[in-house]
Structures are given as structure tokens and as C-alpha cells.
C-alpha atoms as a PDB file:
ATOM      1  CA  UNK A   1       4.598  -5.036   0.290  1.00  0.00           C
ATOM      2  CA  UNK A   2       5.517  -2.424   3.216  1.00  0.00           C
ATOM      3  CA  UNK A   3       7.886  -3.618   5.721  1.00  0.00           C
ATOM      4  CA  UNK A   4       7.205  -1.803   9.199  1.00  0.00           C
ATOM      5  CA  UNK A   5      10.835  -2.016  10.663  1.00  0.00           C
ATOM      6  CA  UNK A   6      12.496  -0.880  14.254  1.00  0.00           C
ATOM      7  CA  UNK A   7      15.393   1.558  14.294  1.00  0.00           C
ATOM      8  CA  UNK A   8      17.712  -1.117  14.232  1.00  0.00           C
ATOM      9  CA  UNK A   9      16.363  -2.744  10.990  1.00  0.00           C
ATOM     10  CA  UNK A  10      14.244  -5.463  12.708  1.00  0.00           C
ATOM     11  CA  UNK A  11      11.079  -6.318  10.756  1.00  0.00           C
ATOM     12  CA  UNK A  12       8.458  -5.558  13.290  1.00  0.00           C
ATOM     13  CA  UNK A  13       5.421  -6.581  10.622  1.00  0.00           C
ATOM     14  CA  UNK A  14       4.644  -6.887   6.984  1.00  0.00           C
ATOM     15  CA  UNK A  15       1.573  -5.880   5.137  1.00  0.00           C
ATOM     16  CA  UNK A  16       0.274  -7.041   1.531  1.00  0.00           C
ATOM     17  CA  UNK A  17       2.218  -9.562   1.955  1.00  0.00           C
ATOM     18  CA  UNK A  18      -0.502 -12.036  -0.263  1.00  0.00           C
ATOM     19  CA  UNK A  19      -1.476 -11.414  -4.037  1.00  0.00           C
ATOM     20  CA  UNK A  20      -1.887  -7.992  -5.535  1.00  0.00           C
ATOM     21  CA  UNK A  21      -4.868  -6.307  -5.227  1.00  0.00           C
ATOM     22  CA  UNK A  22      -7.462  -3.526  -4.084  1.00  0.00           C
ATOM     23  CA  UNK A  23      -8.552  -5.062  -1.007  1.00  0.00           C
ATOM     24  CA  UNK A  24      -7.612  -3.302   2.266  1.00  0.00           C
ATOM     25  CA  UNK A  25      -4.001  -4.149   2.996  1.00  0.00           C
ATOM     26  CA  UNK A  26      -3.270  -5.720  -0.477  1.00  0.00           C
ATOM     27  CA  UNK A  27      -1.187  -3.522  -3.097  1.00  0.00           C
ATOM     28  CA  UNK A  28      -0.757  -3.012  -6.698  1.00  0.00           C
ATOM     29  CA  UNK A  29       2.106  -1.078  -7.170  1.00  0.00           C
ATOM     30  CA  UNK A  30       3.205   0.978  -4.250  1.00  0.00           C
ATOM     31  CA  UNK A  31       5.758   3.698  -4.718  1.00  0.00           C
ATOM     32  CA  UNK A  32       5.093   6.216  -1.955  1.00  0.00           C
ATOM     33  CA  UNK A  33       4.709   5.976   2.070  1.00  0.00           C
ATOM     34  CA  UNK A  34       3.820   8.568   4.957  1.00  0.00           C
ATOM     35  CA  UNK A  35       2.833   7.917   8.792  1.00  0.00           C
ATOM     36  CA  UNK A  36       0.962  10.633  10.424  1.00  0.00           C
ATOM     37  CA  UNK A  37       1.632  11.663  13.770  1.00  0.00           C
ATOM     38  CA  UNK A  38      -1.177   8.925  15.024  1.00  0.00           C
ATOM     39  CA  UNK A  39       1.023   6.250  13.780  1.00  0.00           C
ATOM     40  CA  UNK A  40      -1.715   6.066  10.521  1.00  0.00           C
ATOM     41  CA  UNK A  41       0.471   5.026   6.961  1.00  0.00           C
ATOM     42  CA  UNK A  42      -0.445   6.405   3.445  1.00  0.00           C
ATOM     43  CA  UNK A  43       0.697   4.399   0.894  1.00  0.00           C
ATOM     44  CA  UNK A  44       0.487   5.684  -2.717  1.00  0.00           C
ATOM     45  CA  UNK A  45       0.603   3.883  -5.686  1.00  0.00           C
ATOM     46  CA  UNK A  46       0.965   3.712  -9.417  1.00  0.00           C
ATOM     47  CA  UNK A  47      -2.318   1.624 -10.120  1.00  0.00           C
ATOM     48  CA  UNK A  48      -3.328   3.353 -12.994  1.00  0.00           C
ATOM     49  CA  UNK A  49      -0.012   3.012 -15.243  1.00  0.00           C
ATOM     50  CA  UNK A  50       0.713  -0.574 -13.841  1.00  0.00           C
ATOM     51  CA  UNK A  51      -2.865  -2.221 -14.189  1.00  0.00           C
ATOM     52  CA  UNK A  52      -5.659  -0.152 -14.710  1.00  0.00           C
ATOM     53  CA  UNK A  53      -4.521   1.332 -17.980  1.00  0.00           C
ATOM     54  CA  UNK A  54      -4.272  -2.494 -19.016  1.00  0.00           C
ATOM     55  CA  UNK A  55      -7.866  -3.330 -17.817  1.00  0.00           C
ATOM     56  CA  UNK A  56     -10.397  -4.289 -20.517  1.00  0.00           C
ATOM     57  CA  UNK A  57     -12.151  -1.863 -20.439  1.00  0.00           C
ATOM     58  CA  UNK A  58      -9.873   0.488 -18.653  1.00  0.00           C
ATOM     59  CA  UNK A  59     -10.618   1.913 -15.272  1.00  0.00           C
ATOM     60  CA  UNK A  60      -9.441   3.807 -12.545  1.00  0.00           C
ATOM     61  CA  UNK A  61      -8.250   1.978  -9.251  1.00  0.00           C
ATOM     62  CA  UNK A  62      -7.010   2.858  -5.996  1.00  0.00           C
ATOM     63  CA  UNK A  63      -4.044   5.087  -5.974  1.00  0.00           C
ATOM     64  CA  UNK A  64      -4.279   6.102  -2.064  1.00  0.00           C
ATOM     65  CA  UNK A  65      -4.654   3.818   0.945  1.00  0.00           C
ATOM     66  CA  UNK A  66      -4.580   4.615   4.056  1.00  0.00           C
ATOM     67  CA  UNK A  67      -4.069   2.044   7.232  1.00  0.00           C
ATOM     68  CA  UNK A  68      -5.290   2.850   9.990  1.00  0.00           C
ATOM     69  CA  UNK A  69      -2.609   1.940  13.171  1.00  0.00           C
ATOM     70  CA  UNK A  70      -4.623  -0.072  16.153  1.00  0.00           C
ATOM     71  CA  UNK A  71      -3.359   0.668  19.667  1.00  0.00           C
END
């Protein structure tokens, strides 16, 4: 989950708050965050080493999402 907070530490929103996944908005394993100077977040994430390693058969999954900030 990413928690998008004021400067004083008020939750402002949440995102991925549901199930894991590799829907837009839904997360496997985030371990990295950015915001451009739009107000656009990159999240990274482990995918790979957390689930798709453990896929049958293995396969590569998302390990950069980027959301898109609406004004």
C-alpha cells in the first residue's frame, strides 16, 4: 500500500489498499517511491523475487508502475 500523507502526517489517500496484484493501483511488493514534478508517483517493486520467481511456470511481472496524478 502507499500512503499519500500532508506535511503534518495526515493521510490525505491510500492506494492498493485491496488484494495484491498487477492491476493498476494494486501492488505486489513495493519497495521504492518517486513523484515527478507533475505530481506523477513511481512505485517500484520486488515482483520478481516475491511472486514471480514462485509462479508455475515462472514469469516476469510488473516491477514499475507509474500513477498518473488527476488535477
Amino acid at each position: 500500500r502507499v500512503s499519500i500523507m500532508d506535511i503534518k502526517g495526515n493521510v490525505l489517500a491510500r492506494l492498493g489498499d485491496g488484494p495484491e496484484g498487477e492491476e493498476p493501483g494494486q501492488f505486489i511488493a513495493p519497495h521504492g517511491i518517486c513523484i515527478d514534478t507533475r505530481g506523477d508517483i513511481y512505485v517500484g517493486e520486488v515482483s520478481w523475487t516475491h511472486t514471480g520467481s514462485h509462479l508455475n511456470p515462472p514469469r516476469e511481472v510488473r516491477s514499475l508502475q507509474k500513477l498518473v496524478r488527476k488535477t
